[in-house]
C-alpha atoms as a PDB file:
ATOM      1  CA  UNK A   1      49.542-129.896 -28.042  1.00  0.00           C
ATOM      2  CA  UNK A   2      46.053-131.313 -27.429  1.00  0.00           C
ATOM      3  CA  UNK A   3      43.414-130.360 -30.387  1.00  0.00           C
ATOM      4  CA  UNK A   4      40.375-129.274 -29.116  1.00  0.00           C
ATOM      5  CA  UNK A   5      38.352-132.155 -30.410  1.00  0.00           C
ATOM      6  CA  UNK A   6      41.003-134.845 -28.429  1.00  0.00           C
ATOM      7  CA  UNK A   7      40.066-132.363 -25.401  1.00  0.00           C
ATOM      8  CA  UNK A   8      36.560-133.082 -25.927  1.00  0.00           C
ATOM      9  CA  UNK A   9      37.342-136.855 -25.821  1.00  0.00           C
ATOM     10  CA  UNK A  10      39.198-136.526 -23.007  1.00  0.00           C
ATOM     11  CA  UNK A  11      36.652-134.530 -20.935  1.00  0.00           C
ATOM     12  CA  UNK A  12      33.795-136.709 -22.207  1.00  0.00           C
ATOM     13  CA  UNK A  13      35.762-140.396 -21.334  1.00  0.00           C
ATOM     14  CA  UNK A  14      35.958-138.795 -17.554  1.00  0.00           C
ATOM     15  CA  UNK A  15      32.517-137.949 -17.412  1.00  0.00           C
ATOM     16  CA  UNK A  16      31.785-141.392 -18.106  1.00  0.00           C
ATOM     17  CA  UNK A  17      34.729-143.313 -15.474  1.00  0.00           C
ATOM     18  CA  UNK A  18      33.283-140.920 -13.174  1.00  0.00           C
ATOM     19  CA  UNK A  19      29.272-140.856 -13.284  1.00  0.00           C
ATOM     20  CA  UNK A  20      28.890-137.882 -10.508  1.00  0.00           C
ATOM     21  CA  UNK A  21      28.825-134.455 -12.428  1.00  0.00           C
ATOM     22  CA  UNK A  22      31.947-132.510 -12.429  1.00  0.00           C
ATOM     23  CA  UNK A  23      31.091-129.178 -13.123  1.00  0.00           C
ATOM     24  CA  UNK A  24      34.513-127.860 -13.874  1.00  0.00           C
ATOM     25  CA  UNK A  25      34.719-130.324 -16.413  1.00  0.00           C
ATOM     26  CA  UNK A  26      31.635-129.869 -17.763  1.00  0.00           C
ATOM     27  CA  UNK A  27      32.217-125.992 -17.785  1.00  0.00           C
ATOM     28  CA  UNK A  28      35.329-126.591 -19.879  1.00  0.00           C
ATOM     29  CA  UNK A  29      33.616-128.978 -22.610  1.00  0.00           C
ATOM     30  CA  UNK A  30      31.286-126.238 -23.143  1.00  0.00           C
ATOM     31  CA  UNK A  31      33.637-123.818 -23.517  1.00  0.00           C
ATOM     32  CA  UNK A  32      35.738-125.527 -25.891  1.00  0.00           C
ATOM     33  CA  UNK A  33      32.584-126.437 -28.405  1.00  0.00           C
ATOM     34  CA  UNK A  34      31.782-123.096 -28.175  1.00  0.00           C
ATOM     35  CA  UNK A  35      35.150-122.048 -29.407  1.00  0.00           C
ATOM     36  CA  UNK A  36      35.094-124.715 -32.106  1.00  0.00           C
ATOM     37  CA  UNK A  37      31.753-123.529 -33.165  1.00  0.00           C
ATOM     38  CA  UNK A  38      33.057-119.696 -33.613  1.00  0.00           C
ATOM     39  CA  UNK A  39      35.834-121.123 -35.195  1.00  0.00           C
ATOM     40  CA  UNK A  40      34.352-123.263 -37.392  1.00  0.00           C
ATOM     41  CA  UNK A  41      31.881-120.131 -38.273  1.00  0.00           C
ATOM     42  CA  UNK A  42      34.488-117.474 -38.726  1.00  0.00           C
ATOM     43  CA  UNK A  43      36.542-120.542 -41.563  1.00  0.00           C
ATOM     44  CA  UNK A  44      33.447-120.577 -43.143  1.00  0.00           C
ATOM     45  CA  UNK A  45      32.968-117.014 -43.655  1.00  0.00           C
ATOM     46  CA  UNK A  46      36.326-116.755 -44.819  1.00  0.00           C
ATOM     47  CA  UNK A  47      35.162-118.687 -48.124  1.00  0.00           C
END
């Protein structure tokens, strides 16, 4: 199962092999850090 951060790495290292913007891609990174961000918010009210 990929982590969400390894998704981010994945996403970012295509970006970069291909230069032209891929908005699908770029949808999905922005997504996904704005997941880990409520995530990472909701842990931290949890303590």
């Amino acid at each position: 199962m990929l982590t969400p951060l390894l998704l981010v790495a994945f996403i970012v290292t295509n970006q970069l092999s291909h230069p032209q913007l891929n908005f699908t891609n770029l949808l999905a990174l922005a997504l996904v850090l704005l997941f880990e961000a409520v995530r990472l918010v909701a842990a931290g009210d949890e303590y």
